[in-house]
N, C-alpha and C. Protein backbone atom coordinates (compact mmCIF):
# COMPACT_ATOMS: atom_id res chain seq x y z
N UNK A 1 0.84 -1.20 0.00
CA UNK A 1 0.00 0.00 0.00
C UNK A 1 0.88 1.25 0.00
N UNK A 2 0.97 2.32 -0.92
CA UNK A 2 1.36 3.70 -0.80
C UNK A 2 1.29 4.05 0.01
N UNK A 3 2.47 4.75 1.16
CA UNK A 3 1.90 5.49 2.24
C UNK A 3 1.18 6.71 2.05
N UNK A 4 0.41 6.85 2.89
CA UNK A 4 -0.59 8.28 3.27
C UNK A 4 0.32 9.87 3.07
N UNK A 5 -0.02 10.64 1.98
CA UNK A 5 0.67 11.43 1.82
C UNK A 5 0.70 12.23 3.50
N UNK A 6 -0.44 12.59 4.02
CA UNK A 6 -0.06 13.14 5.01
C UNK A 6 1.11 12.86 6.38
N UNK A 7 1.30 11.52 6.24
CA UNK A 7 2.40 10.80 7.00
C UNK A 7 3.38 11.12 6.87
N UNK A 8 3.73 11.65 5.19
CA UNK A 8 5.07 12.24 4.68
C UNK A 8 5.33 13.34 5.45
N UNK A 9 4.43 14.03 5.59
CA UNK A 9 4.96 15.78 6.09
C UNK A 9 5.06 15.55 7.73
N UNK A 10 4.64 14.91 8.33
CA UNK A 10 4.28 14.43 9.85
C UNK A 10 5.46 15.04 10.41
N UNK A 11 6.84 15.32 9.82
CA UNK A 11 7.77 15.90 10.75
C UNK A 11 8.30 17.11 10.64
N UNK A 12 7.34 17.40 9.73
CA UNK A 12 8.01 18.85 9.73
C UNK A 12 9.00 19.37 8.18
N UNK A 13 9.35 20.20 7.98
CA UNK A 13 10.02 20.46 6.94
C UNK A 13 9.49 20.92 5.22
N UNK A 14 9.92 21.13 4.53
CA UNK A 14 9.18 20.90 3.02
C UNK A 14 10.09 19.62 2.53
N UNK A 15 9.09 18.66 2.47
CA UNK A 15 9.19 17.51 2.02
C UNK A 15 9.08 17.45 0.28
N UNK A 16 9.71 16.04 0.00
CA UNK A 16 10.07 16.16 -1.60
C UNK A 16 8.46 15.85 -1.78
N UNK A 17 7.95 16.62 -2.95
CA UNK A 17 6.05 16.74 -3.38
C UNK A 17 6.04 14.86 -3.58
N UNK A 18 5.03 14.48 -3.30
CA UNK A 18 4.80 12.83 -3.79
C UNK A 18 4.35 12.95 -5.09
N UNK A 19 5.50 12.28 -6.27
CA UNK A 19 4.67 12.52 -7.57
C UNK A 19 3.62 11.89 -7.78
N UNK A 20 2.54 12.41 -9.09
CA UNK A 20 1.57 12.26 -8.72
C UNK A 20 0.70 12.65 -10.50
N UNK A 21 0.19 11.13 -10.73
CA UNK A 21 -0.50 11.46 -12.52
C UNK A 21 -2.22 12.14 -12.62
N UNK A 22 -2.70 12.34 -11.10
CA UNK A 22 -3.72 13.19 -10.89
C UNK A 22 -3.91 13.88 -11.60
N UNK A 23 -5.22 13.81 -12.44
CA UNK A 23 -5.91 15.28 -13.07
C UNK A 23 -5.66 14.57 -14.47
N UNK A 24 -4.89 13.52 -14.62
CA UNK A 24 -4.95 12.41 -16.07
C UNK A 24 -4.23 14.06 -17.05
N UNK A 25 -4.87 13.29 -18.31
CA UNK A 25 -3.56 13.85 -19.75
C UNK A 25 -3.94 15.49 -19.44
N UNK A 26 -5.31 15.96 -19.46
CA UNK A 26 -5.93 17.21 -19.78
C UNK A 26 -5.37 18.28 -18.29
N UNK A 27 -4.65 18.11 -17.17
CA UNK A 27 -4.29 18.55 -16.43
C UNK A 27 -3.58 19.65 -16.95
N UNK A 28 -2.65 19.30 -17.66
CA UNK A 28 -1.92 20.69 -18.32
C UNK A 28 -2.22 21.72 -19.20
N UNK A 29 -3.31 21.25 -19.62
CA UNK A 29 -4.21 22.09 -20.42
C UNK A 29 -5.07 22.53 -19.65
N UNK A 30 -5.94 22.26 -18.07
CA UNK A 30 -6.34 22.89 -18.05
C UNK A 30 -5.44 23.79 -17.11
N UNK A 31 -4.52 23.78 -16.31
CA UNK A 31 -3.39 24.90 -15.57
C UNK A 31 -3.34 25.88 -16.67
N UNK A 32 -2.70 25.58 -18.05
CA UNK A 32 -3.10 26.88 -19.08
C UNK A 32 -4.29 27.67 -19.15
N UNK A 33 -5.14 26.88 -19.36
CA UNK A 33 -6.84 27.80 -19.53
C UNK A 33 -7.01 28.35 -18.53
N UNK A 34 -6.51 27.96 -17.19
CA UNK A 34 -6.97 28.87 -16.16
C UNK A 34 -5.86 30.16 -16.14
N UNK A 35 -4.32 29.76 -16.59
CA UNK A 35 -3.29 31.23 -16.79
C UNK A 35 -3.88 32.42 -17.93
N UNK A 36 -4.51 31.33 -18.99
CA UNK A 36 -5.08 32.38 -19.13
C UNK A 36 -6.02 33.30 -19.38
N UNK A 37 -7.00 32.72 -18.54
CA UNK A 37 -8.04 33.21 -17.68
C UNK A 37 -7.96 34.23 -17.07
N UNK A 38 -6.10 34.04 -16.56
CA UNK A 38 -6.15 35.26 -15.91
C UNK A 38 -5.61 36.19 -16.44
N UNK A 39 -5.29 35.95 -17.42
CA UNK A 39 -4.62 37.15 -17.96
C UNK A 39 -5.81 37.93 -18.76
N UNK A 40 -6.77 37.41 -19.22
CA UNK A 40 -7.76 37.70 -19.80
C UNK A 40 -8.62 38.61 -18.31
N UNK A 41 -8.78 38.16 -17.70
CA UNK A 41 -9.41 39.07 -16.53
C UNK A 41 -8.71 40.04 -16.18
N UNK A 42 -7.08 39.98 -16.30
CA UNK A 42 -6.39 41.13 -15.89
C UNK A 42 -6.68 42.60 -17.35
N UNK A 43 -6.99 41.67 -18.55
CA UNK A 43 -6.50 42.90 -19.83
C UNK A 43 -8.06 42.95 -20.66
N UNK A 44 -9.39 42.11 -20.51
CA UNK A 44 -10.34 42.08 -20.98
C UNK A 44 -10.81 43.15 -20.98
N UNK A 45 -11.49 43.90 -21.87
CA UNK A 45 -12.20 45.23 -21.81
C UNK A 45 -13.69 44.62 -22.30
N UNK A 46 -14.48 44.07 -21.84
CA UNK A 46 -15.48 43.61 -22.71
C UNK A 46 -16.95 43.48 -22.27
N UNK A 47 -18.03 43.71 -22.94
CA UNK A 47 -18.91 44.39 -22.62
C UNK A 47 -19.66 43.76 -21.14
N UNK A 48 -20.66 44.40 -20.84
CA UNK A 48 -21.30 43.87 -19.25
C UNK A 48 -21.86 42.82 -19.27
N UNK A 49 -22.80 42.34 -20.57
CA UNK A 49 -23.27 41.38 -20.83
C UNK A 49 -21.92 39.89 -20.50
N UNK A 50 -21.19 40.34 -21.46
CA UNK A 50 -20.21 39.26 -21.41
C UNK A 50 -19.93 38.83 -20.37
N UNK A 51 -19.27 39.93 -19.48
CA UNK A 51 -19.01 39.54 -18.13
C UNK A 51 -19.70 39.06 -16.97
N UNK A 52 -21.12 39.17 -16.88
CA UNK A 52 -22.16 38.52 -16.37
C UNK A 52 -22.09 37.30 -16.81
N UNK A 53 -21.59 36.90 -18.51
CA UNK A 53 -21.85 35.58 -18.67
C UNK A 53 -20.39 34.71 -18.47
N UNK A 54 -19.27 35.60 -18.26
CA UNK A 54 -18.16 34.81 -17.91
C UNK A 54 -18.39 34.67 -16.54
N UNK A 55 -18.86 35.35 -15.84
CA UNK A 55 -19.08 35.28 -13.90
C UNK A 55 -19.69 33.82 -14.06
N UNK A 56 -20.85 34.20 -14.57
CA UNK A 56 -21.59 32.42 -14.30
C UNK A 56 -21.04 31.44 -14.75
N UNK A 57 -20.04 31.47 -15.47
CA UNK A 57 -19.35 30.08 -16.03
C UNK A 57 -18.46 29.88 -15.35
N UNK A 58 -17.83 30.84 -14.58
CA UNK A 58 -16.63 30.58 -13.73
C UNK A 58 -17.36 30.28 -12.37
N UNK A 59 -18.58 30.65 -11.85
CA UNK A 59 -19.20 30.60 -10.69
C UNK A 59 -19.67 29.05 -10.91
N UNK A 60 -19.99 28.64 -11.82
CA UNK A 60 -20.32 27.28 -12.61
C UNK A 60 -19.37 26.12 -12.22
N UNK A 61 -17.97 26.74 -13.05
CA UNK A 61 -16.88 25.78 -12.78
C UNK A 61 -16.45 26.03 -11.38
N UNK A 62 -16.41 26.52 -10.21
CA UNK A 62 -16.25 26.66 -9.03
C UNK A 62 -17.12 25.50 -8.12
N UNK A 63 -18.66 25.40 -8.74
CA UNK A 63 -19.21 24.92 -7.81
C UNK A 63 -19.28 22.84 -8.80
N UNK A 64 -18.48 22.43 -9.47
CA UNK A 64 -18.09 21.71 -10.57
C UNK A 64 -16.90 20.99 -9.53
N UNK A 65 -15.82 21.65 -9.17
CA UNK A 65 -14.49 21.36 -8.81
C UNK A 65 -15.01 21.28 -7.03
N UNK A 66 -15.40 22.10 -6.17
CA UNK A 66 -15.47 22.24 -4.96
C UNK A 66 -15.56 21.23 -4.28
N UNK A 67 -16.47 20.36 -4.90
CA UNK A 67 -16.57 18.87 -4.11
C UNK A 67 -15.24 17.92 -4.24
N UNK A 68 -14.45 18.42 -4.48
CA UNK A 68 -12.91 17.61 -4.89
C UNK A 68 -11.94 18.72 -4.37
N UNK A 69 -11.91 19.45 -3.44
CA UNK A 69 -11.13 20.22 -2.75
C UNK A 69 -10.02 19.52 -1.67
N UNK A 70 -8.79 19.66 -1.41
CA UNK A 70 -8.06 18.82 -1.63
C UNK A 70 -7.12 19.47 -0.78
N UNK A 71 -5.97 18.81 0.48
CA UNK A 71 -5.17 19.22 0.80
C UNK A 71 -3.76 19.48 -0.02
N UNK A 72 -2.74 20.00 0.49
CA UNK A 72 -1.59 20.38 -0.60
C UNK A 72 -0.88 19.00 -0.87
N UNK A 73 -1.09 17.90 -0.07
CA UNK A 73 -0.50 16.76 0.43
C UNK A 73 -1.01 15.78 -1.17
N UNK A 74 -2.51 16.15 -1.20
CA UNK A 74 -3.39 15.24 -2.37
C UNK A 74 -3.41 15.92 -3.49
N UNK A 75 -3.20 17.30 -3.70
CA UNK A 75 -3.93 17.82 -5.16
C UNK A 75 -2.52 17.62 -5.48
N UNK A 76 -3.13 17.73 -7.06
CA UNK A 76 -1.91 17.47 -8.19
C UNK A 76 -1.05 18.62 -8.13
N UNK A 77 -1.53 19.64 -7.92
CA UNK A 77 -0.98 21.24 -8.16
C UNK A 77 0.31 20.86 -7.51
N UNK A 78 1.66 21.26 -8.07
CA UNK A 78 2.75 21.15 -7.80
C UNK A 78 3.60 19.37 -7.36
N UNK A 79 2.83 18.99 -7.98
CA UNK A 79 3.05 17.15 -7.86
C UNK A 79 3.15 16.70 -9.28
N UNK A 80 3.06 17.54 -9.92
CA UNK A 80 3.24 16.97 -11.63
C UNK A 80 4.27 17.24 -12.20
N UNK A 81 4.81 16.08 -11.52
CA UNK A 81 6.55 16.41 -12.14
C UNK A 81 6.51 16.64 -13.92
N UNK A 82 5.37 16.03 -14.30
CA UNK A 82 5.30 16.03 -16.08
C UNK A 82 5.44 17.26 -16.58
N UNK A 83 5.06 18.21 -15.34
CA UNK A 83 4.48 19.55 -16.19
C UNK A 83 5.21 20.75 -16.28
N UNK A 84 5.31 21.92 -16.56
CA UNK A 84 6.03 23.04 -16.60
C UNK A 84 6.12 23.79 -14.91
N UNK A 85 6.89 24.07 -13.93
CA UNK A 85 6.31 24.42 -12.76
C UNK A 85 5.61 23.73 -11.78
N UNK A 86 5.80 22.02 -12.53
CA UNK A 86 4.99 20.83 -11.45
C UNK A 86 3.50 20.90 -11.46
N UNK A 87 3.08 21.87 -12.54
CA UNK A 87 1.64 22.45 -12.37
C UNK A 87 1.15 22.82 -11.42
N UNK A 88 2.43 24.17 -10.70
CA UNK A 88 1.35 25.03 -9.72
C UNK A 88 1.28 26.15 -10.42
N UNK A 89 0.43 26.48 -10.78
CA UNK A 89 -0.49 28.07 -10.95
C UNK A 89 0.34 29.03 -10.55
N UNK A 90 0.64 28.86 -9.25
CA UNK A 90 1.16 30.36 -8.74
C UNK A 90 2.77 30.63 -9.09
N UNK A 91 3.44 29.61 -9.51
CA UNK A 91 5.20 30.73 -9.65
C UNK A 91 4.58 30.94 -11.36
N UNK A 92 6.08 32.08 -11.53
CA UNK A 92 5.87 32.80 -12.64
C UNK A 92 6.42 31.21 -13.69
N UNK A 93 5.95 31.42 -15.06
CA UNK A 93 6.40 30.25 -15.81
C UNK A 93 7.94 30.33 -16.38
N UNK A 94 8.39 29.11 -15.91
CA UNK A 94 9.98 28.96 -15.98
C UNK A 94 10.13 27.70 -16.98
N UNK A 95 11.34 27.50 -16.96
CA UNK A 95 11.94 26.67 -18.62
C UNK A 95 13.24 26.56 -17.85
N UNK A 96 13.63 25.82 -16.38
CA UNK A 96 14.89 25.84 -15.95
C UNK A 96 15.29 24.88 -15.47
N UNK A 97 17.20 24.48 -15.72
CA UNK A 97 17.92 23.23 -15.05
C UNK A 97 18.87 23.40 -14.78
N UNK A 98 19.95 22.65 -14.49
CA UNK A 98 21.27 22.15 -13.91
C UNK A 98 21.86 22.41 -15.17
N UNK A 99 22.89 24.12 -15.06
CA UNK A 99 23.09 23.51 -16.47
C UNK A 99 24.98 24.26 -16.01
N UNK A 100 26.22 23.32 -15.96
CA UNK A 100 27.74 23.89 -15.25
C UNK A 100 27.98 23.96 -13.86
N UNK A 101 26.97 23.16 -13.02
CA UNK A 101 26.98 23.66 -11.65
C UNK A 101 26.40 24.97 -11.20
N UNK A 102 25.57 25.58 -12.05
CA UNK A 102 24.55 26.88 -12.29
C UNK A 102 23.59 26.00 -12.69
N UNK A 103 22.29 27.18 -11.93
CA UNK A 103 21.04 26.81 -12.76
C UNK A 103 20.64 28.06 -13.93
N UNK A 104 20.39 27.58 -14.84
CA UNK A 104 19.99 28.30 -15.72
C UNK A 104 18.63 28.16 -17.01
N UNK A 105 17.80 28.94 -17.69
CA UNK A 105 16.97 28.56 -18.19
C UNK A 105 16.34 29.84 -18.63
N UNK A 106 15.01 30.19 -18.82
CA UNK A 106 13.98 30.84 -19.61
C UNK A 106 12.75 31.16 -18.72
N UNK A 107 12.37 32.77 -18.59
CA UNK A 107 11.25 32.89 -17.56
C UNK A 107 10.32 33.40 -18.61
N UNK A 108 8.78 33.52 -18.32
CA UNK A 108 7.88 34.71 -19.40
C UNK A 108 7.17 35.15 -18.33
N UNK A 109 6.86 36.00 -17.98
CA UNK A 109 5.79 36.94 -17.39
C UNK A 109 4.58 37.09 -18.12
N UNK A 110 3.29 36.46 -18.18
CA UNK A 110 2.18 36.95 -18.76
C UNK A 110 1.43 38.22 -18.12
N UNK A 111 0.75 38.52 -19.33
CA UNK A 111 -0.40 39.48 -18.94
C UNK A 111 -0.78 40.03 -17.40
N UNK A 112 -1.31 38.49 -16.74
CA UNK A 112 -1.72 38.53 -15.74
C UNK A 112 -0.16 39.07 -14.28
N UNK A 113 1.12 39.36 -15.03
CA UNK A 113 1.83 39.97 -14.34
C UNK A 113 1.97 41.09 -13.92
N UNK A 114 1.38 41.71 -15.01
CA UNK A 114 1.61 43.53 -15.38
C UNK A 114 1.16 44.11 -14.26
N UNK A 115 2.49 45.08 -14.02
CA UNK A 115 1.99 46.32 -12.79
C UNK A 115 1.64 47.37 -13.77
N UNK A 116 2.03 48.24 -14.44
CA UNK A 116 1.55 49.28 -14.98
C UNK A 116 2.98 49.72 -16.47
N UNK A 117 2.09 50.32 -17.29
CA UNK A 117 2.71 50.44 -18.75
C UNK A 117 4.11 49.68 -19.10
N UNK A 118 3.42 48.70 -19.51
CA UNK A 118 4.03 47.40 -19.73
C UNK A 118 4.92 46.80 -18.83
N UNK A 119 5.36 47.21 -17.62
CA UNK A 119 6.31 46.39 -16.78
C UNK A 119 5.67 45.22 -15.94
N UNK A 120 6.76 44.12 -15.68
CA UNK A 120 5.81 43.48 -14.79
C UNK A 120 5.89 44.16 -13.24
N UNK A 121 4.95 43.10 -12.46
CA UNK A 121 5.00 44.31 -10.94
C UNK A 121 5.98 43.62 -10.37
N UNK A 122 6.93 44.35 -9.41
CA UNK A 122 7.27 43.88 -8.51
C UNK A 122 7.92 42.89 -7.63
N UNK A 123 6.30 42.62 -7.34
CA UNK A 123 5.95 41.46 -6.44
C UNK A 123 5.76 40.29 -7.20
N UNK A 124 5.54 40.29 -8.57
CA UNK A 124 6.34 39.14 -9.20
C UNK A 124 7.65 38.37 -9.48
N UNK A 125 8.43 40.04 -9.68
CA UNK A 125 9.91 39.38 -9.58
C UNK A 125 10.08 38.72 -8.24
N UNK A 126 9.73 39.44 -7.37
CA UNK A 126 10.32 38.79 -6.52
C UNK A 126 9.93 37.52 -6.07
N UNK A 127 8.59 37.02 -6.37
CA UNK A 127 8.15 35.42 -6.16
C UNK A 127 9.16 34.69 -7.21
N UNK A 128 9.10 35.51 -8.14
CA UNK A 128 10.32 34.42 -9.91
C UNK A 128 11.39 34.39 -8.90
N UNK A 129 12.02 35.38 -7.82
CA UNK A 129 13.22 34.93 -7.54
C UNK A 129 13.55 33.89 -6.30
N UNK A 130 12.36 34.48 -5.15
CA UNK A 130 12.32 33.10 -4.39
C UNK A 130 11.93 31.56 -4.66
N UNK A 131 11.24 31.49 -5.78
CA UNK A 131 11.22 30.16 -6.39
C UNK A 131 12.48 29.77 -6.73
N UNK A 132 13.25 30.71 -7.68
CA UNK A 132 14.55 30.42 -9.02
C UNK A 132 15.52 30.00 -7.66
N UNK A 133 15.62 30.73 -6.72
CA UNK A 133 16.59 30.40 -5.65
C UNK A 133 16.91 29.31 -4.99
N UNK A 134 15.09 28.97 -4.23
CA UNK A 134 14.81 28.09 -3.29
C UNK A 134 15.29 26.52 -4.73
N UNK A 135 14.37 26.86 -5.79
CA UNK A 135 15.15 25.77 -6.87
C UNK A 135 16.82 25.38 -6.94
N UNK A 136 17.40 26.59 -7.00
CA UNK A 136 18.70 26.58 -7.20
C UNK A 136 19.52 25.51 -5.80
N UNK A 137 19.27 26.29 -5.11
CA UNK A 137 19.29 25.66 -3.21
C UNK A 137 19.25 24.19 -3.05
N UNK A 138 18.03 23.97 -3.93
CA UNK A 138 17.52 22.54 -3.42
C UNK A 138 18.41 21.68 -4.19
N UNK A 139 18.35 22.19 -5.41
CA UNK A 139 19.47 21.16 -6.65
C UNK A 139 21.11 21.53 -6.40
N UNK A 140 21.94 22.04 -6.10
CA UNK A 140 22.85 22.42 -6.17
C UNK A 140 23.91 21.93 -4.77
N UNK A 141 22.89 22.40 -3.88
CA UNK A 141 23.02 21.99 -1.92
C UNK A 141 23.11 20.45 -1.54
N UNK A 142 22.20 19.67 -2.47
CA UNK A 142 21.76 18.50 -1.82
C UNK A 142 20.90 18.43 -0.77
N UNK A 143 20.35 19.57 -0.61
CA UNK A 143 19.59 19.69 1.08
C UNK A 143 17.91 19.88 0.58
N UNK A 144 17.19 19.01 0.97
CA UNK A 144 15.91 18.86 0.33
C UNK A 144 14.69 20.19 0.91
N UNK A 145 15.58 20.43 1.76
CA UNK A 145 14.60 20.80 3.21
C UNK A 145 15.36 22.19 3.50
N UNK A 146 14.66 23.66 3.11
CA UNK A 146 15.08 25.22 3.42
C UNK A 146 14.21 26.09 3.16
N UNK A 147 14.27 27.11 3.77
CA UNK A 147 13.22 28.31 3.37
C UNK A 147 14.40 29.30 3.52
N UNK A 148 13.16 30.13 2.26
CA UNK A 148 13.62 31.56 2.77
C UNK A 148 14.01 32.73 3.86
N UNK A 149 15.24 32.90 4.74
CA UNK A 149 15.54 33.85 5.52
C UNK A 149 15.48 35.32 5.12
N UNK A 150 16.14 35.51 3.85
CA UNK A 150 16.76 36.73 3.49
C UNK A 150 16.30 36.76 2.41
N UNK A 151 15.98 37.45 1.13
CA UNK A 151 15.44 38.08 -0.28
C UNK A 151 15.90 39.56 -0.46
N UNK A 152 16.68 39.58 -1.23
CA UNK A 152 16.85 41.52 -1.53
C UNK A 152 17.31 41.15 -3.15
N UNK A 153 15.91 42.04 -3.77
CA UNK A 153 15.93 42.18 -5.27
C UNK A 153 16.66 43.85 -5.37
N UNK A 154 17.38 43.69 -6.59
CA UNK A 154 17.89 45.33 -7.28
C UNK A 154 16.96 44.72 -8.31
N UNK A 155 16.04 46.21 -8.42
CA UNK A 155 15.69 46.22 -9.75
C UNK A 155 16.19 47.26 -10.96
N UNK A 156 16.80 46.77 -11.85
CA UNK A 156 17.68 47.62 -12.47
C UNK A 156 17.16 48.04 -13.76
N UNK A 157 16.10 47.20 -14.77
CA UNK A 157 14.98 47.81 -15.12
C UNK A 157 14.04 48.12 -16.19
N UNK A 158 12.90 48.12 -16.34
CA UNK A 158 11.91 47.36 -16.47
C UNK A 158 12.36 46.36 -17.00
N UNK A 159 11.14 45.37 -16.44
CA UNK A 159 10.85 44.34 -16.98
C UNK A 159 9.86 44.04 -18.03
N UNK A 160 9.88 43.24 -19.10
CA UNK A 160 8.43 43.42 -19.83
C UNK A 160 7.53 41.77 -19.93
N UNK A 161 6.58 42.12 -19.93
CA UNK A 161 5.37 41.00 -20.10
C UNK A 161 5.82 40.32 -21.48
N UNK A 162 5.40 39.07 -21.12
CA UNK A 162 5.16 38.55 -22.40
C UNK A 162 6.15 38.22 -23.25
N UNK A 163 7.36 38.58 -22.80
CA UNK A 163 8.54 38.49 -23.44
C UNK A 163 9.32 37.60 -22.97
N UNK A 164 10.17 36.34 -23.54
CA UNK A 164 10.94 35.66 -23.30
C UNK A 164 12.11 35.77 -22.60
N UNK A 165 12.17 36.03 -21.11
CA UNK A 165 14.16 36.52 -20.82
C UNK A 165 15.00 35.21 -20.04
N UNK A 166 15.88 35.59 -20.00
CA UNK A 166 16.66 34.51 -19.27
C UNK A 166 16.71 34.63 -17.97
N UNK A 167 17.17 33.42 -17.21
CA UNK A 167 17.57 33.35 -15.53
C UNK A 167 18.61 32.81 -15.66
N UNK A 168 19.49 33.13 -15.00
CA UNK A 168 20.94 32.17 -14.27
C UNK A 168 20.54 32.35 -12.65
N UNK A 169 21.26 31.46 -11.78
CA UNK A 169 21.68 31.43 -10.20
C UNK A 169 22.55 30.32 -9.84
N UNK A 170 23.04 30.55 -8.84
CA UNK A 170 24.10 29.76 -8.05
C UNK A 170 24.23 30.43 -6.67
N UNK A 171 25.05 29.33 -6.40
CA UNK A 171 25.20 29.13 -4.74
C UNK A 171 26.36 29.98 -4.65
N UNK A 172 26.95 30.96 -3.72
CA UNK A 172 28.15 31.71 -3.42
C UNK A 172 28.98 30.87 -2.33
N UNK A 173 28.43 30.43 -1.54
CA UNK A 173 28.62 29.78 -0.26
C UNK A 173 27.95 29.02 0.43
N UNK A 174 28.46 28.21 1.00
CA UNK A 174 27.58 27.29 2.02
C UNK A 174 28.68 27.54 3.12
N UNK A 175 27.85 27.94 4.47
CA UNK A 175 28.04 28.10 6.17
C UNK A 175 27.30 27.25 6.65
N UNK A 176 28.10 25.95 7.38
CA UNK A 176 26.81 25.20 7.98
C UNK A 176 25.38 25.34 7.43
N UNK A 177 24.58 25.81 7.94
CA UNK A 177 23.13 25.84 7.41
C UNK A 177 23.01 26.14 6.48
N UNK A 178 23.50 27.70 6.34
CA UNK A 178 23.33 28.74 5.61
C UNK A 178 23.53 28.74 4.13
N UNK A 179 22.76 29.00 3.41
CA UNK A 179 23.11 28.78 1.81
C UNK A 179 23.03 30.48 1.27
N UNK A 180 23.83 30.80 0.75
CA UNK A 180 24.26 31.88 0.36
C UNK A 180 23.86 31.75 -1.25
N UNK A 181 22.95 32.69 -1.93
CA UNK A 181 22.68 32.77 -3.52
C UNK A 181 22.56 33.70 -4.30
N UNK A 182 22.99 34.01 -5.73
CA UNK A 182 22.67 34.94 -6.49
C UNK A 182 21.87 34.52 -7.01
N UNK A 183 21.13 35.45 -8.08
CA UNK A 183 20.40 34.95 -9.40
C UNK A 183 20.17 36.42 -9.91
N UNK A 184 20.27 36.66 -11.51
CA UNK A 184 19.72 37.38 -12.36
C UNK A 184 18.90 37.31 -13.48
N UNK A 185 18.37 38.12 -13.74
CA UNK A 185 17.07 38.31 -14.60
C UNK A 185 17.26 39.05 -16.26
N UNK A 186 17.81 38.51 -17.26
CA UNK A 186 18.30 39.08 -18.23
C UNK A 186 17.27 39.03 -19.25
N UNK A 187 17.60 40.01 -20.35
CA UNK A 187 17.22 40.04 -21.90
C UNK A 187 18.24 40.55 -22.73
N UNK A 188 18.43 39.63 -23.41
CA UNK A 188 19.46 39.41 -23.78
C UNK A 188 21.02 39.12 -23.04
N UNK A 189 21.67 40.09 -23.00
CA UNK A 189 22.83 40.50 -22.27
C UNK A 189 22.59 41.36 -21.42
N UNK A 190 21.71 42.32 -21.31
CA UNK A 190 21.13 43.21 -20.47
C UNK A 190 20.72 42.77 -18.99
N UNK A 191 20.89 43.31 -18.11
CA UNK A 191 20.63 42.71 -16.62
C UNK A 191 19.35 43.19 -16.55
N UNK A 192 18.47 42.83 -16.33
CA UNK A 192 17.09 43.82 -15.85
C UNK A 192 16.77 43.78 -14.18
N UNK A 193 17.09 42.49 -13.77
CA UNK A 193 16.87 42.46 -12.14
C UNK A 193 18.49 41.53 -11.82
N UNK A 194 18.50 41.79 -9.84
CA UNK A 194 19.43 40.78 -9.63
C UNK A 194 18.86 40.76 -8.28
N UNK A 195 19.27 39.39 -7.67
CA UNK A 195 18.92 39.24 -6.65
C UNK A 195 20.17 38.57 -5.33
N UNK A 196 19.77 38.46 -4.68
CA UNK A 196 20.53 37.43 -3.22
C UNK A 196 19.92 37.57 -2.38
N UNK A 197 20.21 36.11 -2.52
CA UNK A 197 19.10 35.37 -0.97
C UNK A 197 20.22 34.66 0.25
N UNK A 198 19.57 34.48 0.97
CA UNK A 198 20.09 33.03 2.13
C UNK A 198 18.69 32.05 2.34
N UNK A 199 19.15 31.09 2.49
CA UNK A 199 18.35 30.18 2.59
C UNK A 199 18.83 29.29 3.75
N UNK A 200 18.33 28.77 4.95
CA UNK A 200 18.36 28.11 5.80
C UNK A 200 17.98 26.35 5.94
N UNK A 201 18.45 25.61 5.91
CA UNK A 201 18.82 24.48 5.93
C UNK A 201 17.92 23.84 7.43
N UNK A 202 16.68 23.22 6.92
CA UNK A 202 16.03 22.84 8.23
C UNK A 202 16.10 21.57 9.02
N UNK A 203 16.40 21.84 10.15
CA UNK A 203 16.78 20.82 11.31
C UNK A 203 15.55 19.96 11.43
N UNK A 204 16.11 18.46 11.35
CA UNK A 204 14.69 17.83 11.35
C UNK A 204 13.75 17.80 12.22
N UNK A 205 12.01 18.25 12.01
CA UNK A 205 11.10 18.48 12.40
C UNK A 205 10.81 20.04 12.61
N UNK A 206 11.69 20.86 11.87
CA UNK A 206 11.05 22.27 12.00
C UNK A 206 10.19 22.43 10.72
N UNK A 207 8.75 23.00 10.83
CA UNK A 207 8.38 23.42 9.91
C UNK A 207 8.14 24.11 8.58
């Protein structure tokens, strides 16, 4: 018998996700329709009628899914190793690996990123970078198990939607626990963001 996903987490830590073929072939198609859903809700200009009739279809598919509501332990979301991002919804969409003892790869910011005339916001980079990091950390360290202590983004500037840029990161140091990281945010050759983190190395059974 498979053990009980919840047994896995029982001590604490971020545990490796239990993979997981939940949600069958159409899973990744539908994580898309719902990205961009949202990007369509973020940039739609469209008449009242419409939107009364997109409310009820989405109020529709809400009450469709609800009866299958699901701890983080059971849903597929971020358990699909098949998929782009493991198929969670929420980091920005990445295209990244092990590539020289660096991680490196391809980010896009959609629609649904935009802070204002054409940049993305913010508070996106900075989720792209605590993901790109905590990724970097986990593959690079050997240490399955860290969170975020420290995050300080330079933003050096704009960023744009929709557009294809690159990521690199690596480890600077390891101190006992402590994982020491860069990562930057390019187009082309151009730097647009940079970041450094620390990441903490968790003692077994801390949360």
């Amino acid at each position: 018998m498979a053990p009980d996903p919840q047994d896995l987490q029982s001590g604490g830590g971020f545990n490796p996700p239990v993979p997981t073929t939940s949600g069958g072939p159409d899973y990744g198609r539908f994580v898309e329709a719902v990205r961009t859903l949202q990007d369509l809700t973020r940039g739609a200009d469209a008449p009242d009628d419409v939107v009364t009739q997109a409310a009820d279809l989405i109020e529709n598919v809400n009450a469709l899914l609800a009866p299958y509501d699901a701890d983080e332990w059971r849903s597929p979301s971020g358990r699909r190793m098949d998929l782009p991002n493991r198929g969670n919804i929420m980091q920005v969409p990445v295209n990244i690996g092990v590539v020289d003892a660096h991680v490196a790869g391809t980010a896009r910011f959609r629609r649904f990123h935009l802070g204002r005339n054409g940049a993305v916001h913010g508070g996106a980079l900075a989720l792209l970078f605590d993901s790109l990091l905590g990724y970097t950390a986990f593959k690079l360290s050997e240490s399955p198990r860290q969170r975020t202590a420290f995050l300080h983004v330079d933003y050096r500037k704009i960023v744009p939607v929709e557009k294809e840029l690159r990521v690199d990161a690596g480890i600077d140091r390891i101190d006992g626990r402590k994982i020491f990281l860069t990562g930057r945010l390019l187009d082309g050759d151009a730097v647009l963001c940079e970041a450094e983190a620390l990441f903490l190395t968790l003692l077994p059974g801390q949360p």
